[in-house]
N, C-alpha and C. Protein backbone atom coordinates (compact mmCIF):
# COMPACT_ATOMS: atom_id res chain seq x y z
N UNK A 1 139.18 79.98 216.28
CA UNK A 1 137.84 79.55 216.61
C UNK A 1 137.23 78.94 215.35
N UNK A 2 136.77 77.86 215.67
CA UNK A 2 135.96 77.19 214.38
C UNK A 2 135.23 76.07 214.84
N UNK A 3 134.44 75.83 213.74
CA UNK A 3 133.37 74.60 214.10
C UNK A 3 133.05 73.62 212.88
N UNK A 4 133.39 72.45 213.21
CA UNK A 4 133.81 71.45 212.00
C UNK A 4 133.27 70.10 212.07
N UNK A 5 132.30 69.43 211.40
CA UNK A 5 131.80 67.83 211.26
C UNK A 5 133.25 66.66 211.59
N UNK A 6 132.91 65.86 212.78
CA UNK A 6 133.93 65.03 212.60
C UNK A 6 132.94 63.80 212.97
N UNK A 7 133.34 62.73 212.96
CA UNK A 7 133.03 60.96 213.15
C UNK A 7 134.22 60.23 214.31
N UNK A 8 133.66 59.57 215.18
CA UNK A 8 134.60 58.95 215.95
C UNK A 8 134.41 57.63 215.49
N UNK A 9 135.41 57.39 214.95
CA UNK A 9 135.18 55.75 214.49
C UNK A 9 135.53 54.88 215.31
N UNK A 10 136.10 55.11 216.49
CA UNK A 10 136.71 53.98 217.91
C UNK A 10 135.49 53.93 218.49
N UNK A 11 134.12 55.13 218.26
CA UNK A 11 132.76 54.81 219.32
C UNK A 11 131.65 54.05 217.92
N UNK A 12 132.55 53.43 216.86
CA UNK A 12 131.14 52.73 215.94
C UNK A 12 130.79 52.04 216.96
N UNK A 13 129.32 51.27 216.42
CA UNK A 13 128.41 50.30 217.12
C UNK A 13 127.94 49.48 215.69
N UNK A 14 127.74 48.39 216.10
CA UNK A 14 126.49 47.61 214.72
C UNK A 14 125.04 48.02 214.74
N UNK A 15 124.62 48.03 213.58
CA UNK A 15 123.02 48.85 213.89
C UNK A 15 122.91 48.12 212.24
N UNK A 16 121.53 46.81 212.45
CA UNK A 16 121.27 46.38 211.44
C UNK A 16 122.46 45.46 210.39
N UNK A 17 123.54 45.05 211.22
CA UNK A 17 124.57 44.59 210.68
C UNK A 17 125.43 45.31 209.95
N UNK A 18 125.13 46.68 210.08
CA UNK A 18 126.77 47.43 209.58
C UNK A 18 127.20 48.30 210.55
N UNK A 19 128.33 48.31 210.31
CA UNK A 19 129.32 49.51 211.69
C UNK A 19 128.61 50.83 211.23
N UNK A 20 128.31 51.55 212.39
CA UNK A 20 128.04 52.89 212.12
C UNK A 20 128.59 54.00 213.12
N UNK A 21 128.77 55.11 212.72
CA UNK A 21 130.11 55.65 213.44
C UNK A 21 129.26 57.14 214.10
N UNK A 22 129.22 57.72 215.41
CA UNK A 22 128.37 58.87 215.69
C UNK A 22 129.36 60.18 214.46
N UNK A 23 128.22 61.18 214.61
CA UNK A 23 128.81 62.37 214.18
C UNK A 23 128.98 63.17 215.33
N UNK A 24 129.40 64.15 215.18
CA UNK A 24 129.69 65.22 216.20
C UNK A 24 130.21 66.83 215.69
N UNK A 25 129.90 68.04 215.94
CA UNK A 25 130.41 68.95 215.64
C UNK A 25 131.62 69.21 216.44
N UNK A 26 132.37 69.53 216.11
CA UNK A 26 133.45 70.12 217.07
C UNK A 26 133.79 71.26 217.03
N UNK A 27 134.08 72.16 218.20
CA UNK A 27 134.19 73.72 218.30
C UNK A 27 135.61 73.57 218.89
N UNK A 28 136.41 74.31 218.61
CA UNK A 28 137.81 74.68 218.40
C UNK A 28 137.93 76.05 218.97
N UNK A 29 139.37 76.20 219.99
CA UNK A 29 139.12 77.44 220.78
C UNK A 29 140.75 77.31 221.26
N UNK A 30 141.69 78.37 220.83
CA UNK A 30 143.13 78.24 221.69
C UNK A 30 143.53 77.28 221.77
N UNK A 31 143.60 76.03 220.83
CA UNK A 31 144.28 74.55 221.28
C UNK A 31 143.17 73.45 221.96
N UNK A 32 142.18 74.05 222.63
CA UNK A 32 141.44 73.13 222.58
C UNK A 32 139.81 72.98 221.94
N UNK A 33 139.34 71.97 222.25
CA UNK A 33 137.73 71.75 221.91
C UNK A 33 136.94 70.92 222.40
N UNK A 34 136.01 70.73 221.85
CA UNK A 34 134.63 70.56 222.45
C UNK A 34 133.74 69.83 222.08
N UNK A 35 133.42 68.45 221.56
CA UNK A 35 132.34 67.74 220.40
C UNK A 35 130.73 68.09 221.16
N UNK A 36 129.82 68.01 220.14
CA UNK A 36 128.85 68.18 220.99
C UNK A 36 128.04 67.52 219.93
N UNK A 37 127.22 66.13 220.40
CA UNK A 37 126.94 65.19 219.49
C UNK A 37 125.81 65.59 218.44
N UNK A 38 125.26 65.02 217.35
CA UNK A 38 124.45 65.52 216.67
C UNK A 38 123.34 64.26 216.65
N UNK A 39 123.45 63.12 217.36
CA UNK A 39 122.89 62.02 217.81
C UNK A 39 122.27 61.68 216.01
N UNK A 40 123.33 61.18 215.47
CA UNK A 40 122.95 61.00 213.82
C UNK A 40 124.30 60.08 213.77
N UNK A 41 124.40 58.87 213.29
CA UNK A 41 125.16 57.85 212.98
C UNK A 41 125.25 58.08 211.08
N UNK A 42 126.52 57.30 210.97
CA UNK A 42 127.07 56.72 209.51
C UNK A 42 127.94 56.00 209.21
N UNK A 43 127.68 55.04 208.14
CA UNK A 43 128.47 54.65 207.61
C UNK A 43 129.66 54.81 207.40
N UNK A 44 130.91 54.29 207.33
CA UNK A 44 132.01 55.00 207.46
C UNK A 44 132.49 54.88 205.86
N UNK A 45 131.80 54.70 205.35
CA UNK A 45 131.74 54.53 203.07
C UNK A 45 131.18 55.83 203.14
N UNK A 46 130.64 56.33 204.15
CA UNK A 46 129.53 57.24 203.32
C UNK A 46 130.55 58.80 203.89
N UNK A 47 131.50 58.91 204.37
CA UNK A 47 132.20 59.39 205.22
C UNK A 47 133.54 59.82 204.35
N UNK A 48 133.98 61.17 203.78
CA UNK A 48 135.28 60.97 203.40
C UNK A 48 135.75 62.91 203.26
N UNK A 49 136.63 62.78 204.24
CA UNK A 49 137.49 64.09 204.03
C UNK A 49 136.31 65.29 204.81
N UNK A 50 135.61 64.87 206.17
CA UNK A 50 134.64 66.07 206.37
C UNK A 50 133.45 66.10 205.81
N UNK A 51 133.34 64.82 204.59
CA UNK A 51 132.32 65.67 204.39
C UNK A 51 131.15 64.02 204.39
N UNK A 52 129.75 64.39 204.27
CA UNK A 52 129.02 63.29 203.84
C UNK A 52 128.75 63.42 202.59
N UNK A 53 128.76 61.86 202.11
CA UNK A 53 127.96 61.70 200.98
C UNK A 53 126.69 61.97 200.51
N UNK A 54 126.02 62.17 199.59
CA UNK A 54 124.85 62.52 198.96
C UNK A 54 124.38 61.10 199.05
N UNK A 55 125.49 59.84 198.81
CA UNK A 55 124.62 58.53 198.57
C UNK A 55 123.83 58.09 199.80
N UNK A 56 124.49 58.66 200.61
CA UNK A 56 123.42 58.13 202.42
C UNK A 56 122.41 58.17 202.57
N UNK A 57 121.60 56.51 202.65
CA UNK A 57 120.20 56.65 202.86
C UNK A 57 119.88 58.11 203.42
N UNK A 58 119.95 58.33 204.58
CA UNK A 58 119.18 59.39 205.22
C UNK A 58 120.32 60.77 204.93
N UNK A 59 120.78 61.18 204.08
CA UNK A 59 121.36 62.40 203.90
C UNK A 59 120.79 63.79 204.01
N UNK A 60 119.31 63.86 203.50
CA UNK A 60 118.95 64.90 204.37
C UNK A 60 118.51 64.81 205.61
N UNK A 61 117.71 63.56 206.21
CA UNK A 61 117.77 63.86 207.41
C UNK A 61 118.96 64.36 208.39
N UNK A 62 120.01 63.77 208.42
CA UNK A 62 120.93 64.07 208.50
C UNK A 62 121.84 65.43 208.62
N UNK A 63 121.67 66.07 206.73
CA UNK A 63 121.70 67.15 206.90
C UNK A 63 121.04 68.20 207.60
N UNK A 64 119.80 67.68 207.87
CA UNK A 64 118.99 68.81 208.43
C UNK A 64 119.06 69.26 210.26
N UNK A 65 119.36 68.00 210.19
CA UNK A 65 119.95 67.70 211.95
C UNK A 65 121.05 68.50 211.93
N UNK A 66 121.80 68.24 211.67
CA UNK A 66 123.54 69.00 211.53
C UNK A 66 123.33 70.34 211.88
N UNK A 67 122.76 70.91 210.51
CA UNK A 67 122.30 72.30 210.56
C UNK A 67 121.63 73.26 211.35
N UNK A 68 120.52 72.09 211.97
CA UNK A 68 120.47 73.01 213.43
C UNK A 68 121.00 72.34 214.52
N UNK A 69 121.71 71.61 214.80
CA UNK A 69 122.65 71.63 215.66
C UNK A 69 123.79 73.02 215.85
N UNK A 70 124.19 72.91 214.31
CA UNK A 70 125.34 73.92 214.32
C UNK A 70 124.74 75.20 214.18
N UNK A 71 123.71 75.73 213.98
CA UNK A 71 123.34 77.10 214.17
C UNK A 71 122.86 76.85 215.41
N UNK A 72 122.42 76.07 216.91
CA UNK A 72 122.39 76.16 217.96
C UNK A 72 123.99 76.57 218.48
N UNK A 73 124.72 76.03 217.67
CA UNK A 73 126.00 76.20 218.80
C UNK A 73 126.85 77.79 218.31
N UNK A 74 126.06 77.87 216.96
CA UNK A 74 127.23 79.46 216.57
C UNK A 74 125.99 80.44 217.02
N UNK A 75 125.25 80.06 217.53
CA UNK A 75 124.25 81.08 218.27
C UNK A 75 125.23 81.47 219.73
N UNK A 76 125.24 80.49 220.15
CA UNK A 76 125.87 80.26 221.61
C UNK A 76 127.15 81.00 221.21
N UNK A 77 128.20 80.58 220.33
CA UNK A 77 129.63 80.75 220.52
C UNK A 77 129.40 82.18 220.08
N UNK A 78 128.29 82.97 219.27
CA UNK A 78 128.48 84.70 218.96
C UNK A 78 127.89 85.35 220.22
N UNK A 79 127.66 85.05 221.20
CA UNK A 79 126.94 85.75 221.59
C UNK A 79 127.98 86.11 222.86
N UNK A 80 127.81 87.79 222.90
CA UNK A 80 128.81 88.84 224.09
C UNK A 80 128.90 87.99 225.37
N UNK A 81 127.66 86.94 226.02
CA UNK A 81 128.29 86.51 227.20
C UNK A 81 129.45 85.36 226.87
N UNK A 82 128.92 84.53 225.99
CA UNK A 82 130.37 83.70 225.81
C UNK A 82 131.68 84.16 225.77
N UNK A 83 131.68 85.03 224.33
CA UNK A 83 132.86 85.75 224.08
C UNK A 83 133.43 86.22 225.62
N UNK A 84 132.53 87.31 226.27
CA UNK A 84 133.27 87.87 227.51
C UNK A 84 134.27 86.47 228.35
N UNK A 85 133.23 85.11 228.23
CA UNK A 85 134.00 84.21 229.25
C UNK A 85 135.28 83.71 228.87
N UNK A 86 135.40 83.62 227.28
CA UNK A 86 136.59 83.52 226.84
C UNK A 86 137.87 84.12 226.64
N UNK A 87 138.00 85.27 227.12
CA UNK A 87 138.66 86.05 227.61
C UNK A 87 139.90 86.06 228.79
């Protein structure tokens, strides 16, 4: 079980004349998973190995989005009714 920042770079779009690529968290479970978007685009420069850059115009916005995205979803994934369904 885990939950990890990824970028789909096959769904970039142009926005202002540069490619920008969605983010997404992904939750991981027995072989499979789950993205669940964080509706926050990037650069794919600004993008390397998981992680974002500090140089990204909007890096904290960004960050701050992420963060409660992903404490919405490890709220969800700790909690006894999930767990029970995964079972």
């Amino acid at each position: 079980m885990g939950v990890s920042l990824v970028i789909i770079k096959s769904d970039g779009k142009m926005v202002g004349g540069k490619k920008v690529c969605p983010l997404y968290l992904q939750y991981k479970y027995k072989g499979s998973y789950k993205r669940f978007p964080t509706h926050q685009f990037i650069e794919e420069r600004f993008w390397k190995s998981g992680v974002i850059s500090n140089r990204c115009p909007k890096y904290n916005d960004i960050s701050k989005r992420i963060s409660s995205v992903r404490s919405k979803l490890e709220e969800v994934v700790s909690s006894p009714l999930f767990r029970a369904s995964q079972t």
